[in-house]
C-alpha atoms as a PDB file:
ATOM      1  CA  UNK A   1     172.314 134.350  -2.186  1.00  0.00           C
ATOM      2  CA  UNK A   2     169.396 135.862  -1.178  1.00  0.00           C
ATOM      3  CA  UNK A   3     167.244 138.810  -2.358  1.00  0.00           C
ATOM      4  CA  UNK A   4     165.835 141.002  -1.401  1.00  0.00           C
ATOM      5  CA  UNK A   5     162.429 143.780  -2.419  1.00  0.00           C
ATOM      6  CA  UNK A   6     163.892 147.466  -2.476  1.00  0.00           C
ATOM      7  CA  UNK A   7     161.523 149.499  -4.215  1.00  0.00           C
ATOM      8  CA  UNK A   8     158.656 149.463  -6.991  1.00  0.00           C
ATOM      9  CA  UNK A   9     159.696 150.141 -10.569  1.00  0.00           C
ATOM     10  CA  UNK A  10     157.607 153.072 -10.728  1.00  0.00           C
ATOM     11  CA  UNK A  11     159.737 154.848  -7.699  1.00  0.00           C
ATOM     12  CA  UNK A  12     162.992 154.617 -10.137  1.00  0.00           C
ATOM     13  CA  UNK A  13     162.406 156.914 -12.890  1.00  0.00           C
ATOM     14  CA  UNK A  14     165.233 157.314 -15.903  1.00  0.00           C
ATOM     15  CA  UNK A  15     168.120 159.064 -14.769  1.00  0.00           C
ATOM     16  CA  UNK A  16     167.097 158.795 -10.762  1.00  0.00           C
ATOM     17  CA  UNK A  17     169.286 157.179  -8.394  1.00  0.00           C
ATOM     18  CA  UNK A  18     168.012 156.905  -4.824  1.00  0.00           C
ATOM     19  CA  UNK A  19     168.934 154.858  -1.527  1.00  0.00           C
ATOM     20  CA  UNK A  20     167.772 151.177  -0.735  1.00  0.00           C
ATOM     21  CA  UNK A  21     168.692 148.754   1.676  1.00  0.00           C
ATOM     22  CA  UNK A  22     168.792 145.111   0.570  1.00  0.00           C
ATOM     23  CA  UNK A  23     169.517 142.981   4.165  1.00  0.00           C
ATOM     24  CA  UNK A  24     171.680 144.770   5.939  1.00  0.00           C
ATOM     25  CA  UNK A  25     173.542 146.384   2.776  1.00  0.00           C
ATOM     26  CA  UNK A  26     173.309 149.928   1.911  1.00  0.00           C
ATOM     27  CA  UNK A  27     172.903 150.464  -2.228  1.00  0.00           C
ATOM     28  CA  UNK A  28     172.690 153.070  -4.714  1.00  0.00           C
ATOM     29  CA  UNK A  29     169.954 151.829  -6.723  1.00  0.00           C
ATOM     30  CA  UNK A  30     169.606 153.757 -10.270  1.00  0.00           C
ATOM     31  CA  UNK A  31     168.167 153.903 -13.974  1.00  0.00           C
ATOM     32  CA  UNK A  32     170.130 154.244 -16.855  1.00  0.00           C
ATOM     33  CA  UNK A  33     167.313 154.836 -19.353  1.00  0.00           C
ATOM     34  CA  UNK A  34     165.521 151.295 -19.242  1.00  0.00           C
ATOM     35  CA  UNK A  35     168.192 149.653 -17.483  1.00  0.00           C
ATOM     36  CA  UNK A  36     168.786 149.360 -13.726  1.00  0.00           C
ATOM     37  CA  UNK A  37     171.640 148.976 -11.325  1.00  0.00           C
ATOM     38  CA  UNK A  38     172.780 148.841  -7.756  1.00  0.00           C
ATOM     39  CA  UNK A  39     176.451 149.454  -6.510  1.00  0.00           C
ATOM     40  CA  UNK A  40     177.772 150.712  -3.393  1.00  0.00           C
ATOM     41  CA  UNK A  41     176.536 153.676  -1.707  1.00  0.00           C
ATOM     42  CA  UNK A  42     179.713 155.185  -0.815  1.00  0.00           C
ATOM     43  CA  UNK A  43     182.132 156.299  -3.407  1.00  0.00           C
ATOM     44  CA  UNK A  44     185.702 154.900  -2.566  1.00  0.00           C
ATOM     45  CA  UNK A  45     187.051 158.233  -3.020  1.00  0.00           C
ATOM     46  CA  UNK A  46     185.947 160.300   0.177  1.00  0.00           C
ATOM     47  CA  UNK A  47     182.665 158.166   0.689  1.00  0.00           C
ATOM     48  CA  UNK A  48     180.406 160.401  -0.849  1.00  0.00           C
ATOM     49  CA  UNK A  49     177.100 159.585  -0.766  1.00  0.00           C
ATOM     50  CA  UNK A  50     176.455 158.340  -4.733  1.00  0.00           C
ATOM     51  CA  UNK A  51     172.724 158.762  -3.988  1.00  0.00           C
ATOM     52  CA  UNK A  52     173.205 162.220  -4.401  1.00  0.00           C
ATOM     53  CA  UNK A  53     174.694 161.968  -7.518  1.00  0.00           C
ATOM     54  CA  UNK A  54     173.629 162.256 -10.963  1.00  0.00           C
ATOM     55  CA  UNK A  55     173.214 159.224 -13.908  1.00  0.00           C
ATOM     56  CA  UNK A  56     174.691 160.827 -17.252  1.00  0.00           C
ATOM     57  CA  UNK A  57     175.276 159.493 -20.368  1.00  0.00           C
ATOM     58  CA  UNK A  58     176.166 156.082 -19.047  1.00  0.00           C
ATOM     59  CA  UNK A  59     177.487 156.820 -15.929  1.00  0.00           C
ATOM     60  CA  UNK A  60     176.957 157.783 -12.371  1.00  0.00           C
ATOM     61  CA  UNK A  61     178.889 160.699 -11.263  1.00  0.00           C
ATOM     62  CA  UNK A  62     179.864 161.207  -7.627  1.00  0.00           C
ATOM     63  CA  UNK A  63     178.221 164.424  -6.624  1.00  0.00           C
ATOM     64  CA  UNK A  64     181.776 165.500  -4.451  1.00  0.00           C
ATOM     65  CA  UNK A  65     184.072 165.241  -6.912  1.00  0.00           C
ATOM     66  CA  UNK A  66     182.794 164.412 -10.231  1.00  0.00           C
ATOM     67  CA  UNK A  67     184.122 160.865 -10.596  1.00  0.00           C
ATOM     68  CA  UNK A  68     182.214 158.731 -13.657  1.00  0.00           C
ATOM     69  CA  UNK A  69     181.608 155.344 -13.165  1.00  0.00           C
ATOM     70  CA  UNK A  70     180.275 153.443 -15.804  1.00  0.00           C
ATOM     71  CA  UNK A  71     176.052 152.203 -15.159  1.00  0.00           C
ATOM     72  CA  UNK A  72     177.223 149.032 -16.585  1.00  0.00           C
ATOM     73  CA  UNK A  73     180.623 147.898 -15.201  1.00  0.00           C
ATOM     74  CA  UNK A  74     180.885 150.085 -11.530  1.00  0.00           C
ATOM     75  CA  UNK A  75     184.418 151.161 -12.686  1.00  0.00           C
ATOM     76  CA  UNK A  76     185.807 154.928 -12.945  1.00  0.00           C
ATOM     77  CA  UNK A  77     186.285 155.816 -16.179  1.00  0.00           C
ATOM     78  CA  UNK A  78     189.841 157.270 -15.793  1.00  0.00           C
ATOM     79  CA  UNK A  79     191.179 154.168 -13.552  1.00  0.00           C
ATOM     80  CA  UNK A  80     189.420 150.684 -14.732  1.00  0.00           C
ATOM     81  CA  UNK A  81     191.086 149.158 -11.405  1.00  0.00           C
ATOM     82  CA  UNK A  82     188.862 151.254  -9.259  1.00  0.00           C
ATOM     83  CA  UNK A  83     185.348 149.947  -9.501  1.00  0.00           C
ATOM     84  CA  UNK A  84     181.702 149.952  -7.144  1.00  0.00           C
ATOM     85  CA  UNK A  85     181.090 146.754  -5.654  1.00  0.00           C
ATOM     86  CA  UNK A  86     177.712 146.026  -8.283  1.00  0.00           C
ATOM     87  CA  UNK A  87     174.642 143.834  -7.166  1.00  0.00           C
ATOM     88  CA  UNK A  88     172.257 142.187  -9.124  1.00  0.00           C
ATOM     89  CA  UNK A  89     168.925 143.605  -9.927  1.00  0.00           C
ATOM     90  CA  UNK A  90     165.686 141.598 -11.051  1.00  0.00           C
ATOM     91  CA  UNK A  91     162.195 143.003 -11.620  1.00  0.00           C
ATOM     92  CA  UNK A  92     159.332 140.827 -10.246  1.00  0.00           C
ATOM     93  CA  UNK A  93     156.039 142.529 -11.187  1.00  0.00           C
ATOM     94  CA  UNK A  94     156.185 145.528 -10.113  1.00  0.00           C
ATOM     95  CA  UNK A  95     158.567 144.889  -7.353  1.00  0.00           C
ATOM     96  CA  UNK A  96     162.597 145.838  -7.754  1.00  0.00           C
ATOM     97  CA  UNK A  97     164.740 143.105  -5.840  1.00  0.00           C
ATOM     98  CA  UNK A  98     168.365 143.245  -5.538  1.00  0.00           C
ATOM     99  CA  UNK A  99     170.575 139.957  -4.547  1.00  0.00           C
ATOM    100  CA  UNK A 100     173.700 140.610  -1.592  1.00  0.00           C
ATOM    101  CA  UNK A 101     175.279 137.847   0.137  1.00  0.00           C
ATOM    102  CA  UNK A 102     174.765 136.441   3.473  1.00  0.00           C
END
């Protein structure tokens, strides 16, 4: 699978999450202290936009209705069968790249 450049490590700051688009797929790319990840941009709640939502303590909480997932598995905290679809995420110098299929 391919990937693809979404943003430079210094445009993520701890606790940011912001929108990217890797191909033609619309992420929620974020920073959990050191650590990054990309899931879905639409919570599968009411399709919030998670970009405007917040990274706390571990998870990223839709900014409609409060609902935690975790930074490190995509799943809800309350229902572990509802989870973000997650995408890989690599740092190449200075250059965030996230991998989505064909």
């Amino acid at each position: 699978m391919p990937w693809f450049p979404v943003a430079k490590l210094a445009e993520v700051r701890a606790g940011d999450v912001i929108a990217a688009t890797a191909g033609e797929t619309e992420v929620a790319l974020g920073r959990d202290g050191e650590r990054l990840f990309a899931v879905q941009r639409a919570c599968p709640h009411q399709k919030g936009d998670l970009t405007n939502g917040i990274v706390a303590r571990g998870h990223l909480v839709c900014p409609h209705h409060g609902w935690r997932f975790s930074t490190t598995t995509g799943c809800l905290d309350t229902a572990s069968n509802v989870c973000l679809v997650r995408y890989p995420v690599r740092v190449t110098g200075d250059q965030i790249e996230i991998e989505v299929g064909t």
